[in-house]
C-alpha atoms as a PDB file:
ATOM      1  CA  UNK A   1      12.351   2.636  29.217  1.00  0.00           C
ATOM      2  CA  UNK A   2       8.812   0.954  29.747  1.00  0.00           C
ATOM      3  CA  UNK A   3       7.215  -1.134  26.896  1.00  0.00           C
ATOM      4  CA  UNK A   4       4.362   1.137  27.415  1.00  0.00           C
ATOM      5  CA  UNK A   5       6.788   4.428  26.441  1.00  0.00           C
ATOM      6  CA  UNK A   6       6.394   6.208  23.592  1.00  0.00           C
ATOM      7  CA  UNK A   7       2.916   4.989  22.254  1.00  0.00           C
ATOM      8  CA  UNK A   8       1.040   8.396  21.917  1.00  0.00           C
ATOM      9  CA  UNK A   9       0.611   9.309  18.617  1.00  0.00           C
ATOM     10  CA  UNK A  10       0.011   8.443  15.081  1.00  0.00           C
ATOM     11  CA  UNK A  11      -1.017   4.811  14.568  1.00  0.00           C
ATOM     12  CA  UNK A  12       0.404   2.501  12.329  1.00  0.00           C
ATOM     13  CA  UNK A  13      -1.344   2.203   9.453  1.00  0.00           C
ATOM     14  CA  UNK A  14      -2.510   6.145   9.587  1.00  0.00           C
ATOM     15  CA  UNK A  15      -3.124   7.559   5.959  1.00  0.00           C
ATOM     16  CA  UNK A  16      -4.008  10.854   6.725  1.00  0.00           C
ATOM     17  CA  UNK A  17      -5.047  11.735   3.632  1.00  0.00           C
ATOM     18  CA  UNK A  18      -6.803   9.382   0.996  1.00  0.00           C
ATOM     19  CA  UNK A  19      -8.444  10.666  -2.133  1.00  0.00           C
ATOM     20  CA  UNK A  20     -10.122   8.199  -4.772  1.00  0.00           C
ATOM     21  CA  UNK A  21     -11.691   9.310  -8.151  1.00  0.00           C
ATOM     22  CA  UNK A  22     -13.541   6.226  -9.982  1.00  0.00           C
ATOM     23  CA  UNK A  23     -15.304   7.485 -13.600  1.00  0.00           C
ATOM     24  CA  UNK A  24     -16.226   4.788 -16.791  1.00  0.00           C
ATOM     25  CA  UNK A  25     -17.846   5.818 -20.290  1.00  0.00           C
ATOM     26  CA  UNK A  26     -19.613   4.472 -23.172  1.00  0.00           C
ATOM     27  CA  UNK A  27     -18.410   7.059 -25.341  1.00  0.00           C
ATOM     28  CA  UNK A  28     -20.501   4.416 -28.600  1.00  0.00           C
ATOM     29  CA  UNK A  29     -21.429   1.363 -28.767  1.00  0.00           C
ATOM     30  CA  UNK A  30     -20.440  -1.529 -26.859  1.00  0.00           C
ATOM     31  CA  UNK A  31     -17.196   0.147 -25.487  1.00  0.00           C
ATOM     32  CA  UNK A  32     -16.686   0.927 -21.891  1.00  0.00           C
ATOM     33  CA  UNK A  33     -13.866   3.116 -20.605  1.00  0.00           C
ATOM     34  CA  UNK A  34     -13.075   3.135 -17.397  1.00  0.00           C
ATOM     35  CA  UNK A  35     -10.187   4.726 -14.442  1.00  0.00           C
ATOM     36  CA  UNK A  36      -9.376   4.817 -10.837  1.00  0.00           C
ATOM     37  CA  UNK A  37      -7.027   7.288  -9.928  1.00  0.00           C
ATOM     38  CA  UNK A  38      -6.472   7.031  -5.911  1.00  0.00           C
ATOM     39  CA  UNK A  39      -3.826   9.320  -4.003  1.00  0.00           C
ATOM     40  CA  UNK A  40      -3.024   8.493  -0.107  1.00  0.00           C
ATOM     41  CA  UNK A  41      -0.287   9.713   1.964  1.00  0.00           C
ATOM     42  CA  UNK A  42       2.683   8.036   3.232  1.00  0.00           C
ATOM     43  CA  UNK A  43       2.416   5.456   6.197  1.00  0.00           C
ATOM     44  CA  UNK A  44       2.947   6.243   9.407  1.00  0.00           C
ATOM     45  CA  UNK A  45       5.747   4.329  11.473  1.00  0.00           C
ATOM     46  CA  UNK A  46       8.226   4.734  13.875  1.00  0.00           C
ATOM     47  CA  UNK A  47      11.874   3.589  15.501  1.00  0.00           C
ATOM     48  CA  UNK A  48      10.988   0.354  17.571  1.00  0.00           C
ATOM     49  CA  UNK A  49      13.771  -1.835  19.665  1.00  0.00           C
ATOM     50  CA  UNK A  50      13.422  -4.665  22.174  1.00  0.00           C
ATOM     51  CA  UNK A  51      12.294  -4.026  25.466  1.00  0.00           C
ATOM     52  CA  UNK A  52      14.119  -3.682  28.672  1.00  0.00           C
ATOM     53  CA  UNK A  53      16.256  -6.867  29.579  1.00  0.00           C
ATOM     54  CA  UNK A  54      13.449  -6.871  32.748  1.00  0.00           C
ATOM     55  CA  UNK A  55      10.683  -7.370  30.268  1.00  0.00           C
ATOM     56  CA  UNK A  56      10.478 -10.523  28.866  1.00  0.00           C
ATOM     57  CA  UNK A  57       9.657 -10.381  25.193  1.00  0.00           C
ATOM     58  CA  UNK A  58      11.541 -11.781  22.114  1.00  0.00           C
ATOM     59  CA  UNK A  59       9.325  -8.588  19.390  1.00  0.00           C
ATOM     60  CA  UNK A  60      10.284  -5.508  18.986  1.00  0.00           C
ATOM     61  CA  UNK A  61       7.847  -3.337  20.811  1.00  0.00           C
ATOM     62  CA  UNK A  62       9.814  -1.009  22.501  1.00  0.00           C
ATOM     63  CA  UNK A  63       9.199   2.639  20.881  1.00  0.00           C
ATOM     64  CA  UNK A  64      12.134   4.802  20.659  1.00  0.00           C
ATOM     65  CA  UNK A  65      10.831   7.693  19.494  1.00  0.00           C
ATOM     66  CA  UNK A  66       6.724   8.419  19.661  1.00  0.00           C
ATOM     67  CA  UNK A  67       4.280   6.766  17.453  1.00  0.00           C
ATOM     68  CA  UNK A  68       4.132   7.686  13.573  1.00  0.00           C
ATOM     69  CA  UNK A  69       7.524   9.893  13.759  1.00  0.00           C
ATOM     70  CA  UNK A  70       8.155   9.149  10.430  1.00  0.00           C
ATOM     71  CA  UNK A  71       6.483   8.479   7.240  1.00  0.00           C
ATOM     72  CA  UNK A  72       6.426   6.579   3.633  1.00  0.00           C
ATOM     73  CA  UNK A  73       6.715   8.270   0.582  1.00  0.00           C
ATOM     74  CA  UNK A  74       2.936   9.251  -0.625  1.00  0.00           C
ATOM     75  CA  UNK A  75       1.333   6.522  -3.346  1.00  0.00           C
ATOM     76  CA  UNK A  76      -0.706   7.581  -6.302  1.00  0.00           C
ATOM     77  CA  UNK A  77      -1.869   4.798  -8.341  1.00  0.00           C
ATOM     78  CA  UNK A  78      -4.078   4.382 -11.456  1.00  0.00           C
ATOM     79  CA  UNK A  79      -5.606   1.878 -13.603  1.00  0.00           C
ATOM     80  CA  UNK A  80      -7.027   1.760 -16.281  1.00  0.00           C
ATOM     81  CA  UNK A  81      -9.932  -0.366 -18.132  1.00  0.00           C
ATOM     82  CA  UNK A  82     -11.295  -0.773 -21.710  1.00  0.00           C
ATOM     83  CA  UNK A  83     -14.070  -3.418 -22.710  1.00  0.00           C
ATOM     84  CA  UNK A  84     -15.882  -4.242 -25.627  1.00  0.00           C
ATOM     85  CA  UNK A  85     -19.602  -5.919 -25.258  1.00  0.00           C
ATOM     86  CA  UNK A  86     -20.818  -8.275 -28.307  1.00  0.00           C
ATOM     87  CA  UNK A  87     -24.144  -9.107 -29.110  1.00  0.00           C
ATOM     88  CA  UNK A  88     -24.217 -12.163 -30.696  1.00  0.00           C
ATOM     89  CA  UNK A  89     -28.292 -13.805 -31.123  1.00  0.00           C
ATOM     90  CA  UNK A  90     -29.339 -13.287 -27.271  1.00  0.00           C
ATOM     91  CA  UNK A  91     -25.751 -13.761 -25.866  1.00  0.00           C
ATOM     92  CA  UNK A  92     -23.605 -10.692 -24.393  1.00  0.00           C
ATOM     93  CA  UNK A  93     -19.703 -11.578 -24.932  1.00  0.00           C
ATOM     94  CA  UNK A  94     -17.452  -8.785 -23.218  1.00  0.00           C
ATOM     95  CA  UNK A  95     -13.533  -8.818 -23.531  1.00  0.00           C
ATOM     96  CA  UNK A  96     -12.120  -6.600 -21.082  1.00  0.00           C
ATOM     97  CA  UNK A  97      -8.530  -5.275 -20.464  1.00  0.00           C
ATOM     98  CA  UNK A  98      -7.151  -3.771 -17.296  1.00  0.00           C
ATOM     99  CA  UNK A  99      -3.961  -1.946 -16.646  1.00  0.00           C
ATOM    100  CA  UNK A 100      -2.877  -2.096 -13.179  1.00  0.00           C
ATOM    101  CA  UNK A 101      -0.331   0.597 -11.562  1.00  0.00           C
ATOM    102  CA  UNK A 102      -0.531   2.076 -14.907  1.00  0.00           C
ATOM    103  CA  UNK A 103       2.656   4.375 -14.220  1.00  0.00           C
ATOM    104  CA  UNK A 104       4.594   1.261 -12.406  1.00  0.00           C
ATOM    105  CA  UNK A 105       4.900   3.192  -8.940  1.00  0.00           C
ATOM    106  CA  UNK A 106       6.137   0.606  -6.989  1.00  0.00           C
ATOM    107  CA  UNK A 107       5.752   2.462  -3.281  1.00  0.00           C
ATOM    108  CA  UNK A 108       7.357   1.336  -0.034  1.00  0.00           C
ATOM    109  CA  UNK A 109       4.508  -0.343   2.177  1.00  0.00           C
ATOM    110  CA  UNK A 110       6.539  -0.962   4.937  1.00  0.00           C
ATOM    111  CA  UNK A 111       9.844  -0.605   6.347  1.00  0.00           C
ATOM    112  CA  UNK A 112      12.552  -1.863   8.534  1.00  0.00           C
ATOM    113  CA  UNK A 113      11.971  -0.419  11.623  1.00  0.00           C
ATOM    114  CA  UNK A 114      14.367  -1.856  14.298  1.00  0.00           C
ATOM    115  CA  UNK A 115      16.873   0.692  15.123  1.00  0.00           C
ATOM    116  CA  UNK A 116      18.535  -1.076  17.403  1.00  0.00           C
ATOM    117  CA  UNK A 117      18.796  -5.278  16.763  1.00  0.00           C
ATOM    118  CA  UNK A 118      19.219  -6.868  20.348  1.00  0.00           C
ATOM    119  CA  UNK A 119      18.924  -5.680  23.602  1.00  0.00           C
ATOM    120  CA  UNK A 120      22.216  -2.984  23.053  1.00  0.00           C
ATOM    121  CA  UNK A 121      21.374   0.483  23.603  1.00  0.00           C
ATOM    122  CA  UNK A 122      23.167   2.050  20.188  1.00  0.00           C
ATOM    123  CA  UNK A 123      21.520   2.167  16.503  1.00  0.00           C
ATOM    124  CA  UNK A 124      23.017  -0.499  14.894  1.00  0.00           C
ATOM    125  CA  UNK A 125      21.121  -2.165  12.064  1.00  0.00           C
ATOM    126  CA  UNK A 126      22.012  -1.094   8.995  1.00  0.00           C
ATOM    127  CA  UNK A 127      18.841  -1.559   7.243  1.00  0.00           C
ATOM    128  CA  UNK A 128      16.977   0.714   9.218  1.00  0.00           C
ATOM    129  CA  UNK A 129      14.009   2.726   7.210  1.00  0.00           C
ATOM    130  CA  UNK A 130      14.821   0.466   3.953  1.00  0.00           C
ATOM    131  CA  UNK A 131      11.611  -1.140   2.457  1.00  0.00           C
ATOM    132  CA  UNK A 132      10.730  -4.309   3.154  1.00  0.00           C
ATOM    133  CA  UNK A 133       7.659  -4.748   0.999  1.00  0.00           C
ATOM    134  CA  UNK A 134       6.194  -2.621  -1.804  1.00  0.00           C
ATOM    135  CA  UNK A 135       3.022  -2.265  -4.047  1.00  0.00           C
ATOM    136  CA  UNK A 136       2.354  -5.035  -6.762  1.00  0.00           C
ATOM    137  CA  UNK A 137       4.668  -3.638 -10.275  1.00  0.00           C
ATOM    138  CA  UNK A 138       2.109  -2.932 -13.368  1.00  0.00           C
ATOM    139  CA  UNK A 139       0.667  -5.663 -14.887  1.00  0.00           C
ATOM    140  CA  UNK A 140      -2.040  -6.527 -17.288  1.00  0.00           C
ATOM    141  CA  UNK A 141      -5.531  -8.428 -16.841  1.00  0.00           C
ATOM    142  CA  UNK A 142      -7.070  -9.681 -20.345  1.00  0.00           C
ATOM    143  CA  UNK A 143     -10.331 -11.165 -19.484  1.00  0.00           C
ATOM    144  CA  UNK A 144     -13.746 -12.654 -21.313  1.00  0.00           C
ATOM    145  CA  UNK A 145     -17.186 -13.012 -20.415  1.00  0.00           C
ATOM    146  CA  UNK A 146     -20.194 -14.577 -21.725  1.00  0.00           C
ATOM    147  CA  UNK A 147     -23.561 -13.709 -20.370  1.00  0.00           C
ATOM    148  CA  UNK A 148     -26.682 -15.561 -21.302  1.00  0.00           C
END
């Protein structure tokens, strides 16, 4: 098989589909609500080995099957934001909150994708297609500011 083999089709980081919705309002007062909902589909990725034994490279570029074969699971996120502005003489004092990953989707960003560990010519790494990294867990930003 060339290194060259293989690399027609979808590109690594390919989200074919992304779809963001950003809204706030001040339903009174000094209170601001605020969301970002964003959808995008799965990542694009494929079965990679080593090269050839005549090609000499130590990474795993070889494609075994064509590019973007597979794909991650899709990702919707959402956070979420409420603030409060003060007026206090001519000073502006907002405390803001921020919930992150709001339903704790923690989405594969990446996965193992060496079928084949070494320069054999059989599948045999058991960790194939299991995520290696994923998106940050929920968390919570409290945060003040003072404007004068």
């Amino acid at each position: 098989m060339l290194i060259t083999d293989n690399r027609d089709g979808l590109l690594r980081g390919d989200r074919t589909h992304v779809a963001k919705l950003l809204t706030s309002a001040r339903p009174w007062g000094g209170l601001t609500l605020g969301a970002y909902v964003r959808f995008q589909s799965g990542g694009a990725w494929e079965a990679r080995g080593l090269p050839s034994a005549n090609v000499s490279s130590s990474s795993y570029v070889a494609y075994l099957e064509a590019a973007g074969t597979r794909r991650m699971d899709d990702w919707l996120n959402a956070d979420l934001l409420a603030a409060y502005d003060w007026s206090i003489g001519g000073t502006i004092v907002t405390l803001e909150g921020r919930l992150l990953n709001a339903f704790d989707d923690q989405t594969e960003l990446s996965v193992d994708d060496r079928l084949i560990l070494g320069r054999g010519t059989e599948p045999n790494n058991p960790n194939f297609g299991k995520a290696t990294s994923f998106s940050s867990p929920r968390a919570f930003s409290l945060a003040a500011q003072v404007r004068f």
